[in-house]
Protein backbone atom coordinates (compact mmCIF):
# COMPACT_ATOMS: atom_id res chain seq x y z
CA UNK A 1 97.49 120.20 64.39
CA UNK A 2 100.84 119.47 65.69
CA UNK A 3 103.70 120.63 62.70
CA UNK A 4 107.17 118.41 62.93
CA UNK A 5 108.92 122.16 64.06
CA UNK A 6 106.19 122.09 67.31
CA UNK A 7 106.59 118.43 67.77
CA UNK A 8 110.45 118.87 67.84
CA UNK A 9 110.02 121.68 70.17
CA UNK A 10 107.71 119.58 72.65
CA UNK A 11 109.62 116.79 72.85
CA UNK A 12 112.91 119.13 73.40
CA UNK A 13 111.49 120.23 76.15
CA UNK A 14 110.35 117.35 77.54
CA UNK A 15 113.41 115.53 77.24
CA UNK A 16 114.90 118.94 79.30
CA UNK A 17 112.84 118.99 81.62
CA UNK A 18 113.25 115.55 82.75
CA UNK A 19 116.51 116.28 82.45
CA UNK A 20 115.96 119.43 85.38
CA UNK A 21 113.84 116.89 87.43
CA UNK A 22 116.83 114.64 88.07
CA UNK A 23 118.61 117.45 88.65
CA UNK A 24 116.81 120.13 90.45
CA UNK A 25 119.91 122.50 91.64
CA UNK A 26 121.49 123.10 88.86
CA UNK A 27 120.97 126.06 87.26
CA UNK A 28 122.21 125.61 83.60
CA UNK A 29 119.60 123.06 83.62
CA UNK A 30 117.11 125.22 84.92
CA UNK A 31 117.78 128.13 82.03
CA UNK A 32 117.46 125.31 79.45
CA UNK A 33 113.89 124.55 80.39
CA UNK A 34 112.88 128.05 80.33
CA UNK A 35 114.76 128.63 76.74
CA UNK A 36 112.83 125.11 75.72
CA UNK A 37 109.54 126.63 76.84
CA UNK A 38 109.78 129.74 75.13
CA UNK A 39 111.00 128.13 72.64
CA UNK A 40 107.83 125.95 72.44
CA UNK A 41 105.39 128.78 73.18
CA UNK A 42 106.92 130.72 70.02
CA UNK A 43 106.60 127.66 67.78
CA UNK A 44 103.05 127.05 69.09
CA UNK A 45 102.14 130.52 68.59
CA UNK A 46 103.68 131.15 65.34
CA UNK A 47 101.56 128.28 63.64
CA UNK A 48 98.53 129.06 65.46
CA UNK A 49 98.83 132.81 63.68
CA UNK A 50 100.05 131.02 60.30
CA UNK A 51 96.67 128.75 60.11
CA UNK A 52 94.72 131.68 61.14
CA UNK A 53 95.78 134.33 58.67
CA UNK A 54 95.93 131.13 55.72
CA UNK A 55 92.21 131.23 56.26
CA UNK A 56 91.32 134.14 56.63
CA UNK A 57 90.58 136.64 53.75
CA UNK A 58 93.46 138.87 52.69
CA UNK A 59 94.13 141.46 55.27
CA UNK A 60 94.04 145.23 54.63
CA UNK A 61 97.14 147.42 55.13
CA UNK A 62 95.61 149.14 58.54
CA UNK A 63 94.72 145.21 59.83
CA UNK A 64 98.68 144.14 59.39
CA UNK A 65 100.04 146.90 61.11
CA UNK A 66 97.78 146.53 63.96
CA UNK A 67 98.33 143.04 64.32
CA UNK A 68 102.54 143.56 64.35
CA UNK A 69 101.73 146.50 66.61
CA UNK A 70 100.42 143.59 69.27
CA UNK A 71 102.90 141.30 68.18
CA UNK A 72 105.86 144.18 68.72
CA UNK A 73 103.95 144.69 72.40
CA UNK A 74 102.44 147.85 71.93
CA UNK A 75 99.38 148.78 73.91
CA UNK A 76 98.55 151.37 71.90
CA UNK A 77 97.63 148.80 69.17
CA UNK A 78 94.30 147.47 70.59
């Protein structure tokens, strides 16, 4: 399900992108796409994890930690 914060976030970067297509050498442009896409990948991501963990039965004290382990990017955690 799309949330109005991941909407927002597509369409932002939509709109910047086109905005990079008309105007492929600039580079201010070009930083603002990646920033929008990030920024969209985190929003995805972030209620992908929120619905998951909502349905999920509670998780112990070992399970959290592992999971911010991954989310922090340590290797160790898997």
């Amino acid at each position: 399900m799309l949330t109005k914060e991941s909407a927002h976030a597509r369409a932002k970067l939509a709109a910047t992108a086109s905005k990079a297509a008309r105007n492929p050498n600039d580079a201010e442009t070009a930083r603002a796409v990646d920033e929008a896409r990030r920024n969209y990948r985190f929003v995805a991501a972030a209620d992908y994890i929120e619905a998951t963990v909502s349905a999920a039965p509670p998780l112990t004290a070992d399970q959290r930690d592992r999971l911010a382990a991954l989310l922090r990017g340590g290797s160790d955690a898997v």
